[in-house]
Protein backbone atom coordinates (compact mmCIF):
# COMPACT_ATOMS: atom_id res chain seq x y z
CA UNK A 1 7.28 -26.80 4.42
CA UNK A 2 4.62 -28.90 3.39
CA UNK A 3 1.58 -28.19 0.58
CA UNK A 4 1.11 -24.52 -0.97
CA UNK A 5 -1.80 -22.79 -2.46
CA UNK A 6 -0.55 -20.00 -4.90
CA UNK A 7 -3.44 -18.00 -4.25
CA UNK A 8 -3.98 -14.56 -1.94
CA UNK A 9 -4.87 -16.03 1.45
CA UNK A 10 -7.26 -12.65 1.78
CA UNK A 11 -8.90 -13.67 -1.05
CA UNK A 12 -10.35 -16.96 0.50
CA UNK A 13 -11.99 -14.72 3.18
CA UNK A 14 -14.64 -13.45 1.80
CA UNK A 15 -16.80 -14.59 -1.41
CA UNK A 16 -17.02 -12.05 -4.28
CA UNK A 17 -19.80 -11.79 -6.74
CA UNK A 18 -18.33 -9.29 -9.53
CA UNK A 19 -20.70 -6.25 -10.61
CA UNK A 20 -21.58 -6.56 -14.53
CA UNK A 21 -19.00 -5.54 -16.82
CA UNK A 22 -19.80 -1.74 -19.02
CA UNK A 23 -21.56 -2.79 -21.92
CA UNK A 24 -22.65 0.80 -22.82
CA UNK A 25 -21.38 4.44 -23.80
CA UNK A 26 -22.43 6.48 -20.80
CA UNK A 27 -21.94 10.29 -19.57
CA UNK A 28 -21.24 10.68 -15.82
CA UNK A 29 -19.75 13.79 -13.88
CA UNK A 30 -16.89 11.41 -12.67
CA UNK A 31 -14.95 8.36 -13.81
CA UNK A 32 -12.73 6.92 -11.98
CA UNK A 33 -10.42 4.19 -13.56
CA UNK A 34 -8.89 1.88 -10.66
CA UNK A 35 -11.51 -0.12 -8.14
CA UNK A 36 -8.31 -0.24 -5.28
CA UNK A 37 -8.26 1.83 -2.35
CA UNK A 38 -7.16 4.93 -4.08
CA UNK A 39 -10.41 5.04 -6.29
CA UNK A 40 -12.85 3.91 -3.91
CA UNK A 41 -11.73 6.55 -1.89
CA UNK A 42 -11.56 9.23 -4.08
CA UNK A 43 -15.20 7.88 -4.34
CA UNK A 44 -16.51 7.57 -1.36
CA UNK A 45 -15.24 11.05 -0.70
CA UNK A 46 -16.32 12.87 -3.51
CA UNK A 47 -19.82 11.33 -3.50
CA UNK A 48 -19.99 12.30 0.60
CA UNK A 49 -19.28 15.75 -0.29
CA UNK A 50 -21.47 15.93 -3.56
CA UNK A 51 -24.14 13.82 -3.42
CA UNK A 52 -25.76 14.45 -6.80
CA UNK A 53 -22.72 13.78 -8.66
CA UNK A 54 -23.07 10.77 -11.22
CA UNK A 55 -19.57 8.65 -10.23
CA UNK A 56 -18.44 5.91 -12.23
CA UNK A 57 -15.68 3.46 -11.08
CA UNK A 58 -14.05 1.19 -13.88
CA UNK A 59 -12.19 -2.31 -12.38
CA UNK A 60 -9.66 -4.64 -14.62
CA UNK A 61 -10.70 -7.44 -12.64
CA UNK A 62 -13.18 -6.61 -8.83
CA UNK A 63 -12.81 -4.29 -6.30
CA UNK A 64 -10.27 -5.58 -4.30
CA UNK A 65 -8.42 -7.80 -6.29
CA UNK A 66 -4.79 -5.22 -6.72
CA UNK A 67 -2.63 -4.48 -4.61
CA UNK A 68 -5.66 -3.38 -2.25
CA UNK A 69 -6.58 -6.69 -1.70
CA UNK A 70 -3.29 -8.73 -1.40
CA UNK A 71 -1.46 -6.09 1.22
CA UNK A 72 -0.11 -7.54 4.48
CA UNK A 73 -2.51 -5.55 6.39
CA UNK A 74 -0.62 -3.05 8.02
CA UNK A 75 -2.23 0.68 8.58
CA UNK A 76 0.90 3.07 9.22
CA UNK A 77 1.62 6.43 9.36
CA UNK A 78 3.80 6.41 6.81
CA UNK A 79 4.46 9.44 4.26
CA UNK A 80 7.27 7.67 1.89
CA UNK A 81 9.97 5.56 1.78
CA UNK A 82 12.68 8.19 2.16
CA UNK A 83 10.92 10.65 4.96
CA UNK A 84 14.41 11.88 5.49
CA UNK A 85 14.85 13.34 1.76
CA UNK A 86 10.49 14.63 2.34
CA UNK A 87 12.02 16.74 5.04
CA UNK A 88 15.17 18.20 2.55
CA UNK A 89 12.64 19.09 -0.11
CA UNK A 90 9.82 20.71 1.80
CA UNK A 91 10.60 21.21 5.64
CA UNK A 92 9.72 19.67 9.09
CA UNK A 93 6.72 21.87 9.12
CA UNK A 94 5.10 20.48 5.29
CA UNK A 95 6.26 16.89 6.87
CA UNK A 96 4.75 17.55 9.72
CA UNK A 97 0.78 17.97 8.31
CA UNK A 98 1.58 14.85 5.60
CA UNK A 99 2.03 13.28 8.57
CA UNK A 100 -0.65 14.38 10.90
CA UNK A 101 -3.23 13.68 8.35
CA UNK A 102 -2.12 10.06 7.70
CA UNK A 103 -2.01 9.65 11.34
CA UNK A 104 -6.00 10.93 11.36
CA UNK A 105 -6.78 8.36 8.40
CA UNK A 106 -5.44 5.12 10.54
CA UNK A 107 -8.25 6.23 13.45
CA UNK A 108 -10.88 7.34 10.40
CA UNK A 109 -11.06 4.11 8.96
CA UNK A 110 -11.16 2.54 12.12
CA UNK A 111 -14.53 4.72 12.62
CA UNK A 112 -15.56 4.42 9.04
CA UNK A 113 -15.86 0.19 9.41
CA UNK A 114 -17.76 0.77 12.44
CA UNK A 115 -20.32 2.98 11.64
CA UNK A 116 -20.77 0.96 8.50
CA UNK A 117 -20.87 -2.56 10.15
CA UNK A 118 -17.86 -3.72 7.80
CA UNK A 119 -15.47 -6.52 10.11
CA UNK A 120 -12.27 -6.02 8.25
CA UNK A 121 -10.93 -7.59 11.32
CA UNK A 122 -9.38 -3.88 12.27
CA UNK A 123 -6.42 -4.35 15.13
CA UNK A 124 -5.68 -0.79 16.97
CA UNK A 125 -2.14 -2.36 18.57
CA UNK A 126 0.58 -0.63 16.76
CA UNK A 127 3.47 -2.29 15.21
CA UNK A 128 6.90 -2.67 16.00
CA UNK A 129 10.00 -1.49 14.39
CA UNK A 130 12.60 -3.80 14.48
CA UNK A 131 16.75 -4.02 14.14
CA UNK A 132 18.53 -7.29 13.74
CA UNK A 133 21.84 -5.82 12.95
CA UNK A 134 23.97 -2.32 13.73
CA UNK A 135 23.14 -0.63 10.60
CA UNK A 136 19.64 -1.31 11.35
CA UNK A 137 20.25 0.05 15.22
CA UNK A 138 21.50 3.24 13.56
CA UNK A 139 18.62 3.44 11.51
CA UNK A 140 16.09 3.20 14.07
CA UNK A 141 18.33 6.27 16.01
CA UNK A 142 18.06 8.37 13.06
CA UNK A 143 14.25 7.80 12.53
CA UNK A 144 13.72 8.51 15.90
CA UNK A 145 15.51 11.71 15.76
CA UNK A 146 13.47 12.62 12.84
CA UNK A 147 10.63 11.97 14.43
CA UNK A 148 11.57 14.30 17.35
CA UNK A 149 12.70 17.00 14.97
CA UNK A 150 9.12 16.41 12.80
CA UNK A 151 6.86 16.65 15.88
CA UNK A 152 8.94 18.94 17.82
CA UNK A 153 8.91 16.85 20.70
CA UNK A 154 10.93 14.06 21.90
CA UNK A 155 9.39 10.62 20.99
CA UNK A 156 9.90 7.58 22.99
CA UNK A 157 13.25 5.35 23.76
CA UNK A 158 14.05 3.07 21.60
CA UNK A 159 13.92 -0.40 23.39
CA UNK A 160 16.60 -2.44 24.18
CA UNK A 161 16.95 -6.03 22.59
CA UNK A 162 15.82 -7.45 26.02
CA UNK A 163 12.69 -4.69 26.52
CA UNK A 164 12.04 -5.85 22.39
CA UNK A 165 11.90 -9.31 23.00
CA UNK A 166 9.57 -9.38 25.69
CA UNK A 167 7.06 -7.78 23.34
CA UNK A 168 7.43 -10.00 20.09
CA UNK A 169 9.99 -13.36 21.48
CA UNK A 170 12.50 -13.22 18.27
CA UNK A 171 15.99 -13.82 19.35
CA UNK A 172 16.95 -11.69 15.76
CA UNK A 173 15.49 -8.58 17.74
CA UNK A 174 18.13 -6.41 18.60
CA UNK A 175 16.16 -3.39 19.54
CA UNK A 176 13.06 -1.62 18.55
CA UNK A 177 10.70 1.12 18.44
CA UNK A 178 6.97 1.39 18.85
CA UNK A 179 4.51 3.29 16.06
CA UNK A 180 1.35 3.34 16.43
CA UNK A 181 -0.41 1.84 13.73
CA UNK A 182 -3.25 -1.29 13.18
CA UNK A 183 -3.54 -4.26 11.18
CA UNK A 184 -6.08 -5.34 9.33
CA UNK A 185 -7.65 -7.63 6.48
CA UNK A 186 -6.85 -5.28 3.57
CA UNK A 187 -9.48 -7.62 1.50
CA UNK A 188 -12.38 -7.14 3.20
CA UNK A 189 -11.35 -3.27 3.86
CA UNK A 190 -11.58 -2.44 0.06
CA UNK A 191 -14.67 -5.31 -0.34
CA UNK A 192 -16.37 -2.88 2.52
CA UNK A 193 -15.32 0.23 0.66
CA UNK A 194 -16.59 -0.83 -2.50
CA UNK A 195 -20.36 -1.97 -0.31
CA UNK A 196 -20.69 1.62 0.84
CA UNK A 197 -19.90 3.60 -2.48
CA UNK A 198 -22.25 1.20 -4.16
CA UNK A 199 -24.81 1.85 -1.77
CA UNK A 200 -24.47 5.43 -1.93
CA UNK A 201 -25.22 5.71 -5.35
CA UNK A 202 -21.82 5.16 -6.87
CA UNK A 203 -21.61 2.74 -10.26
CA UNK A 204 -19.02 0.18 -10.49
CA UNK A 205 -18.14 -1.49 -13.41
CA UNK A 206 -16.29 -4.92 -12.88
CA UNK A 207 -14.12 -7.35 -15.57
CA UNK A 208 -14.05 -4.18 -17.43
CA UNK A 209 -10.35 -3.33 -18.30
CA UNK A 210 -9.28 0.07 -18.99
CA UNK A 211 -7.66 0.28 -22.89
CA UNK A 212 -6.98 3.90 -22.82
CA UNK A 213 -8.12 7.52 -21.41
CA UNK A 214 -8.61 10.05 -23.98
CA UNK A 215 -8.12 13.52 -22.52
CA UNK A 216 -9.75 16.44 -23.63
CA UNK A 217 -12.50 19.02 -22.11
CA UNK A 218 -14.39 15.86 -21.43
CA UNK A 219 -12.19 13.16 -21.46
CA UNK A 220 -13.43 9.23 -22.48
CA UNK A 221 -12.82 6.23 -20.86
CA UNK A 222 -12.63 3.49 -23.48
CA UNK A 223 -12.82 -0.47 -22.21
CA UNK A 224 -13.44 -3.34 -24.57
CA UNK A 225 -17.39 -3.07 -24.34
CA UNK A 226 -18.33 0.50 -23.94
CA UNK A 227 -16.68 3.86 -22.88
CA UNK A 228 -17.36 6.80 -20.67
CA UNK A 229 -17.36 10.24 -21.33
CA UNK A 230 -16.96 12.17 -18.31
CA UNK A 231 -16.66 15.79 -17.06
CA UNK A 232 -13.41 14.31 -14.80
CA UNK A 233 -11.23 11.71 -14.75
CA UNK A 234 -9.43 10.36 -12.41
CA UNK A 235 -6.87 7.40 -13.19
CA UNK A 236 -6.07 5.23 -10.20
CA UNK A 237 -4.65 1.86 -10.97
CA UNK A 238 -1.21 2.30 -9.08
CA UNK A 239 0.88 -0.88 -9.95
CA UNK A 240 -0.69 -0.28 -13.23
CA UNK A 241 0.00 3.56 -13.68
CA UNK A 242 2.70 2.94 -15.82
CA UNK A 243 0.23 1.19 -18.32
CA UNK A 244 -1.35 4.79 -19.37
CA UNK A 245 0.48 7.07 -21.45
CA UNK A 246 1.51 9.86 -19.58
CA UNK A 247 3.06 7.30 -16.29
CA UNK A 248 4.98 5.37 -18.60
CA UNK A 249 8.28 6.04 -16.90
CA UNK A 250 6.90 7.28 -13.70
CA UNK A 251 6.29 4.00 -11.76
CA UNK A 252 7.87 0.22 -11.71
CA UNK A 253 6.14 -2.24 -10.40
CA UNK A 254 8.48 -4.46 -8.02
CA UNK A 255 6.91 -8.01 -6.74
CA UNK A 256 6.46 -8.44 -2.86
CA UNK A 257 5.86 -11.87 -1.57
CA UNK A 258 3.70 -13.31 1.62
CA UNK A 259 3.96 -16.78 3.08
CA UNK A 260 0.62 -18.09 5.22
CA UNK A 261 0.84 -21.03 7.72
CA UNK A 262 -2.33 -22.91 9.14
CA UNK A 263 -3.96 -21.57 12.12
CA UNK A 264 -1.24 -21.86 15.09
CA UNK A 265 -2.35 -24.23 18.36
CA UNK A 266 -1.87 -22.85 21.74
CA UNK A 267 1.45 -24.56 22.09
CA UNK A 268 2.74 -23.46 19.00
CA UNK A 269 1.37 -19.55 20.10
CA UNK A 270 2.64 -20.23 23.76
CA UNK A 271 7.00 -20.69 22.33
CA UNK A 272 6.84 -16.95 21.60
CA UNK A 273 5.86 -13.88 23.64
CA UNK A 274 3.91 -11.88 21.43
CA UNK A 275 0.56 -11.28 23.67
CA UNK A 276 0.12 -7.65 22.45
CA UNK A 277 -0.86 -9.56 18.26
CA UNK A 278 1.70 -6.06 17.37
CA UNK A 279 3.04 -6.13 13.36
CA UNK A 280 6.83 -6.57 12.90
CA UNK A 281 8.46 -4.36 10.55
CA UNK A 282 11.67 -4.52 9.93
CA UNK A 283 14.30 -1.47 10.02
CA UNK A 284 15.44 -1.69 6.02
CA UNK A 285 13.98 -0.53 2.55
CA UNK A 286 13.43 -3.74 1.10
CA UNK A 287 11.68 -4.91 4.46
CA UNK A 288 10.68 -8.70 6.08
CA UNK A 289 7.50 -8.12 8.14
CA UNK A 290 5.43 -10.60 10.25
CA UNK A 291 2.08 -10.45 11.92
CA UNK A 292 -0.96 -12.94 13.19
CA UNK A 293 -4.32 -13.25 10.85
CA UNK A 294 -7.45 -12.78 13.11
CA UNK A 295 -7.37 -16.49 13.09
CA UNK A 296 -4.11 -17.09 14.20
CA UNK A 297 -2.16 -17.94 11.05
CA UNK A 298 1.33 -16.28 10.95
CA UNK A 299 1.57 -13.95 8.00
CA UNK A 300 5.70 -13.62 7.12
CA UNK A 301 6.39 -11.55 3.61
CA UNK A 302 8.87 -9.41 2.18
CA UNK A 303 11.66 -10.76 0.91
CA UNK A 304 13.60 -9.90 -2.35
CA UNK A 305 12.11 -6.41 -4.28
CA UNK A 306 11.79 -8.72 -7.64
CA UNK A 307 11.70 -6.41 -10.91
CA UNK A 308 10.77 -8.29 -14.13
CA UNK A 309 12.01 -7.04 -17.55
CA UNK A 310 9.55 -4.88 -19.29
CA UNK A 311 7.45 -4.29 -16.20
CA UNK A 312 5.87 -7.92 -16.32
CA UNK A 313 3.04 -8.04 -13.85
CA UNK A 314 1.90 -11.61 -14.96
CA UNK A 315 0.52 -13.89 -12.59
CA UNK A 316 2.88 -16.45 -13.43
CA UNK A 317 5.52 -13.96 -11.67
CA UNK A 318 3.53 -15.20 -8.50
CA UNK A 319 4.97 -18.71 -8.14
CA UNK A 320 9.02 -17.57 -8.01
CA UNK A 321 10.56 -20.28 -5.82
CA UNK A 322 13.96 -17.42 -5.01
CA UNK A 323 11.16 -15.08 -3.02
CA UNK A 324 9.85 -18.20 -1.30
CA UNK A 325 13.37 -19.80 -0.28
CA UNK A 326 14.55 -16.07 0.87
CA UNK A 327 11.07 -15.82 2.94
CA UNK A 328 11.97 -19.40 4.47
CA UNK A 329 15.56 -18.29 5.55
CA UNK A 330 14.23 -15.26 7.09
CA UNK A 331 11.73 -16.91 9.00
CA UNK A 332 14.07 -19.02 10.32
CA UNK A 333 16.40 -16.20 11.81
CA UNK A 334 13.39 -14.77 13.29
CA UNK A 335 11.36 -17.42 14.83
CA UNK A 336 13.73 -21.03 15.46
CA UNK A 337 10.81 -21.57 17.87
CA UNK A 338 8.65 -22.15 15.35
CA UNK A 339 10.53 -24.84 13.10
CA UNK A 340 7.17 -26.78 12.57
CA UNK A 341 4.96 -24.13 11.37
CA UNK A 342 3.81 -24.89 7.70
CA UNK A 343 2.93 -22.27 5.31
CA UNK A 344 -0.11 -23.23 3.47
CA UNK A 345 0.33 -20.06 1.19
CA UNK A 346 2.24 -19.09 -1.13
CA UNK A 347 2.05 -15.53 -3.31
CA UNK A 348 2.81 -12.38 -4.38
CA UNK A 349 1.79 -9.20 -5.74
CA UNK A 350 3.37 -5.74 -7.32
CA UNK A 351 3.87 -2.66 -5.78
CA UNK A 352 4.00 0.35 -7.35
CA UNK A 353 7.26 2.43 -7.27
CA UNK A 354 8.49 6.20 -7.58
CA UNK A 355 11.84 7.40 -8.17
CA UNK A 356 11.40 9.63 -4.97
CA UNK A 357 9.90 6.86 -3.18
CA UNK A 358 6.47 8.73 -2.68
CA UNK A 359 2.59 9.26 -3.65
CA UNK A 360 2.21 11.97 -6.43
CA UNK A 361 -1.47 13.29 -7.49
CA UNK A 362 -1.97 15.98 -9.37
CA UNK A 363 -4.13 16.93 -12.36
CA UNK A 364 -2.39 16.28 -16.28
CA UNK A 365 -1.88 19.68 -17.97
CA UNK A 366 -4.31 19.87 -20.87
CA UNK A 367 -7.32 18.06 -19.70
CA UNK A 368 -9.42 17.00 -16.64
CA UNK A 369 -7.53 14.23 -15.76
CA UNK A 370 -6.51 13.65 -12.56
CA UNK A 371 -4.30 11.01 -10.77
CA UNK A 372 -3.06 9.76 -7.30
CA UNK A 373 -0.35 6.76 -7.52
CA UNK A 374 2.56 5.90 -5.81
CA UNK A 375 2.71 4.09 -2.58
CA UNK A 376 5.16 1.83 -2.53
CA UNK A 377 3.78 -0.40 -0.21
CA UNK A 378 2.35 1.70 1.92
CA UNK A 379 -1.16 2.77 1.22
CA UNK A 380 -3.44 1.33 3.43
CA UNK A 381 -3.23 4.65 5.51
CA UNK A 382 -2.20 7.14 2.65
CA UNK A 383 -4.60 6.18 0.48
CA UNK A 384 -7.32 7.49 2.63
CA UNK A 385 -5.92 10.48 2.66
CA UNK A 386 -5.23 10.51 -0.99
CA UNK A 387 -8.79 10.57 -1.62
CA UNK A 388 -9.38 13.51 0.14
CA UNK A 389 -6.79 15.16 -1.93
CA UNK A 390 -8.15 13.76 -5.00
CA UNK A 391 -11.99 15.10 -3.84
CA UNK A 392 -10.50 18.51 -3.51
CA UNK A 393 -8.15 18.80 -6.89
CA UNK A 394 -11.26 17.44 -8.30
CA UNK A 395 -13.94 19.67 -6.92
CA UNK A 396 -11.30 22.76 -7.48
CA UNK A 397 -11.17 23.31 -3.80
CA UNK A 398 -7.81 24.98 -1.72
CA UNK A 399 -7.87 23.13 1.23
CA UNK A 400 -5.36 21.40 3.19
CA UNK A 401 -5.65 18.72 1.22
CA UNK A 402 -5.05 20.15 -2.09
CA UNK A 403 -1.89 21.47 -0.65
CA UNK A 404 -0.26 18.62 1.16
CA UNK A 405 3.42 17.59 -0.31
CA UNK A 406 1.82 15.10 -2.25
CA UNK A 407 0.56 17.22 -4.83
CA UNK A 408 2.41 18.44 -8.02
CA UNK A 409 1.97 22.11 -8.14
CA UNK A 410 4.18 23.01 -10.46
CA UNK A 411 7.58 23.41 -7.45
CA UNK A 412 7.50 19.11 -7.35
CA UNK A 413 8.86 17.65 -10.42
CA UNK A 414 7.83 13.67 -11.25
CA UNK A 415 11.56 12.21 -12.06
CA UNK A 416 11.18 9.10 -14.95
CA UNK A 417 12.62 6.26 -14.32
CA UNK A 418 14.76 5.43 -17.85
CA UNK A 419 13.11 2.85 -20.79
CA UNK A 420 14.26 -0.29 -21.19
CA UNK A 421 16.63 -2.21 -20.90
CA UNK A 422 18.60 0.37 -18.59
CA UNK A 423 15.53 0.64 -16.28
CA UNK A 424 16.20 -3.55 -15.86
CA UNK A 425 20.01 -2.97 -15.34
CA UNK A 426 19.02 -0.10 -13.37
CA UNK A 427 16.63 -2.34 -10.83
CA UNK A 428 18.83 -4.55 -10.27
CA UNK A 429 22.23 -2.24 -9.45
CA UNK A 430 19.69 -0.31 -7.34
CA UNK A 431 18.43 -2.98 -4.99
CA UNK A 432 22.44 -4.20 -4.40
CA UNK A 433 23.10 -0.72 -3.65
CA UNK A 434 20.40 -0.40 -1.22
CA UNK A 435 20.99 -4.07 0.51
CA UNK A 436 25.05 -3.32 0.62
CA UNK A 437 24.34 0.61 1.88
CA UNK A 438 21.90 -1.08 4.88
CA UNK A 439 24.19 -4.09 5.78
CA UNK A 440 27.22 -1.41 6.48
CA UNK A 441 27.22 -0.40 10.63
């Protein structure tokens, strides 16, 4: 399918000039390793609420460059992979306000990039939950009825494969349902993010790489050129949790992959109906998904959940030619139409995984450190919303926030995942599991 750049297509839309690396030991109220969504956040929020505090955000590479930076852009609702075990642990009604309060975070940003001028090229046209086979159908039942049973109100029909396909033209669609949602450019979202925290006073450090966090009354940031001695920590870096003591065996990161055609012509856009620019999400764990750029590429990723022995994150791991052919063959089901669309991109980048399939912050016993991790590839929306919780565990404050089912309190345990190599053999049993449990009517 023609030439491929193995670089982030996002990352081509906007120039970056990196802040100075730390250089320096410094004393600050906050520090806040990670410069992703989850610590800009827990930035912006805690500096918007305490003004005078002295916040310091520490970044491996620039703000941006993560998993923040290389998502597929969609803002859901979403409160974890497995909603329906979220409901067996706490209850509709503890579901319920997870949920309302992502919901509020998809509009909030929406209002936070206008009042502060930043075009992350924000899309308010919900996304569409598709089935391609039975199992799928069934799926899309069930989540409906949880829905219903969440809310406590009925949610919408599912739509037939006829009613699907007039809103996105794939002849795979065998039925859907509609969830309000948005897309955006998840680069220039955490580029804007990172504008306003700097502006309000914040200090980011960039090209500074986090070797360890020392706990203690006043825990210390140490980085290859200086450290930080703060009043609070908070460690943020998500695909790289596991990389700090205490997350060893709490997260894995698993690769996700994105393919990125040219900019479509009219004729090429005029073979599908797909006039309402919704995302497609598809009905399974280890999900395909599809959507348009603002300029009219086609975005298609998913594919295979890759793990890599010993947790390799390298960027060689984003050039794998089986995620690319897999990405191909999907496309293919989906879109025939489109049989001379190129992909002019080519990448991939990890996503950070909990055994429960859920965000977990909290504060470490022994110390102020605190953390927020966990999204499994779904944190545009929750990640917002984690830095309000973070603000409030920080700040000491019980608020609705502080007492979402996010947080460990003491009633949620954090289950490991095992060492090595069973945590390999493990990965790999799991995701045949999970594809032979979802292929099954």
């Amino acid at each position: 399918m023609g030439t491929r750049k193995h670089v982030v297509y996002w990352h081509e839309t906007e120039a970056v000039t990196p802040e100075p690396p730390l250089r320096d030991a410094v004393d600050c109220d906050v520090a806040v390793v990670g410069g992703g969504y989850t610590g800009l956040w827990a930035a912006h929020f805690l500096k918007e609420a305490e003004p005078a505090l002295d916040i310091r955000v520490v970044e491996a590479e620039y703000s941006g460059y993560g998993a923040s930076g290389r998502a597929d852009g969609f803002v859901t609702p979403t409160i974890g992979k497995d909603i329906q075990a979220l409901v067996r642990e706490f209850g509709t009604r503890r579901a319920l306000e997870a949920s309302q309060a992502v919901g509020r975070s998809i509009l909030e940003i929406g209002r936070f990039l206008r009042r502060n001028g930043i075009d992350a090229q924000y899309e308010a046209n919900d996304y569409l939950m598709v089935a391609t086979d039975a199992a799928q159908l069934r799926r899309l039942r069930e989540d409906r009825e949880l829905a219903t049973a969440i809310a406590g109100r009925e949610q919408p029909e599912l739509l037939s494969a006829a009613a699907a396909q007039e809103v996105i033209g794939s002849p795979a669609v065998l039925g859907a349902m509609r969830v309000g949602g948005a897309l955006v450019n998840p680069f220039k979202l955490a580029r804007g993010v990172a504008r306003v925290v700097k502006e309000r006073g914040v200090t980011v450090y960039e090209n500074t790489p986090v070797l360890r966090v020392v706990p203690g009354v006043r825990p210390t940031v140490l980085t290859p050129g200086g450290r930080i001695t703060a009043d609070k920590v908070i460690i943020a870096a998500n695909a790289h949790q596991f990389t700090f003591a205490p997350f060893r065996n709490k997260t894995v990161p698993i690769w996700s992959y994105a393919l990125v055609s040219e900019p479509l012509t009219d004729e090429q856009l005029g073979r599908v109906a797909w006039a309402g620019r919704e995302g497609m999400v598809e009905a399974k764990t280890f999900l395909t998904c599809a959507r348009f750029t603002a300029d009219n590429r086609l975005m298609f990723a998913g594919g295979p959940a890759l793990y890599f022995l010993g947790r390799d994150t390298r960027r060689r791991r984003m050039n794998d030619p089986r995620a690319y052919r897999a990405l191909e063959r999907e496309f293919r089901r989906f879109f025939p139409q489109w049989g001379d669309v190129r992909f002019t991109y080519a990448y991939g980048g990890t996503v950070d995984v909990t055994r429960d399939y859920a965000p977990h912050f909290g504060q470490l016993p022994g110390g102020n450190v605190f953390y927020g991790y966990g999204f499994n590839g779904n944190g545009i929306a929750a990640t917002h919303t984690g830095g309000k919780v973070l603000r409030d565990l920080v700040l000491g404050k019980d608020t609705e926030y502080a007492r979402l089912l996010y947080v460990d309190d003491g009633r949620r345990g954090q289950r490991d995942f095992p060492p090595e190599p069973l945590l390999y053999a493990g990965a790999r049993a799991t995701t045949r599991l999970m594809e032979w449990k979802e292929s099954r009517p």
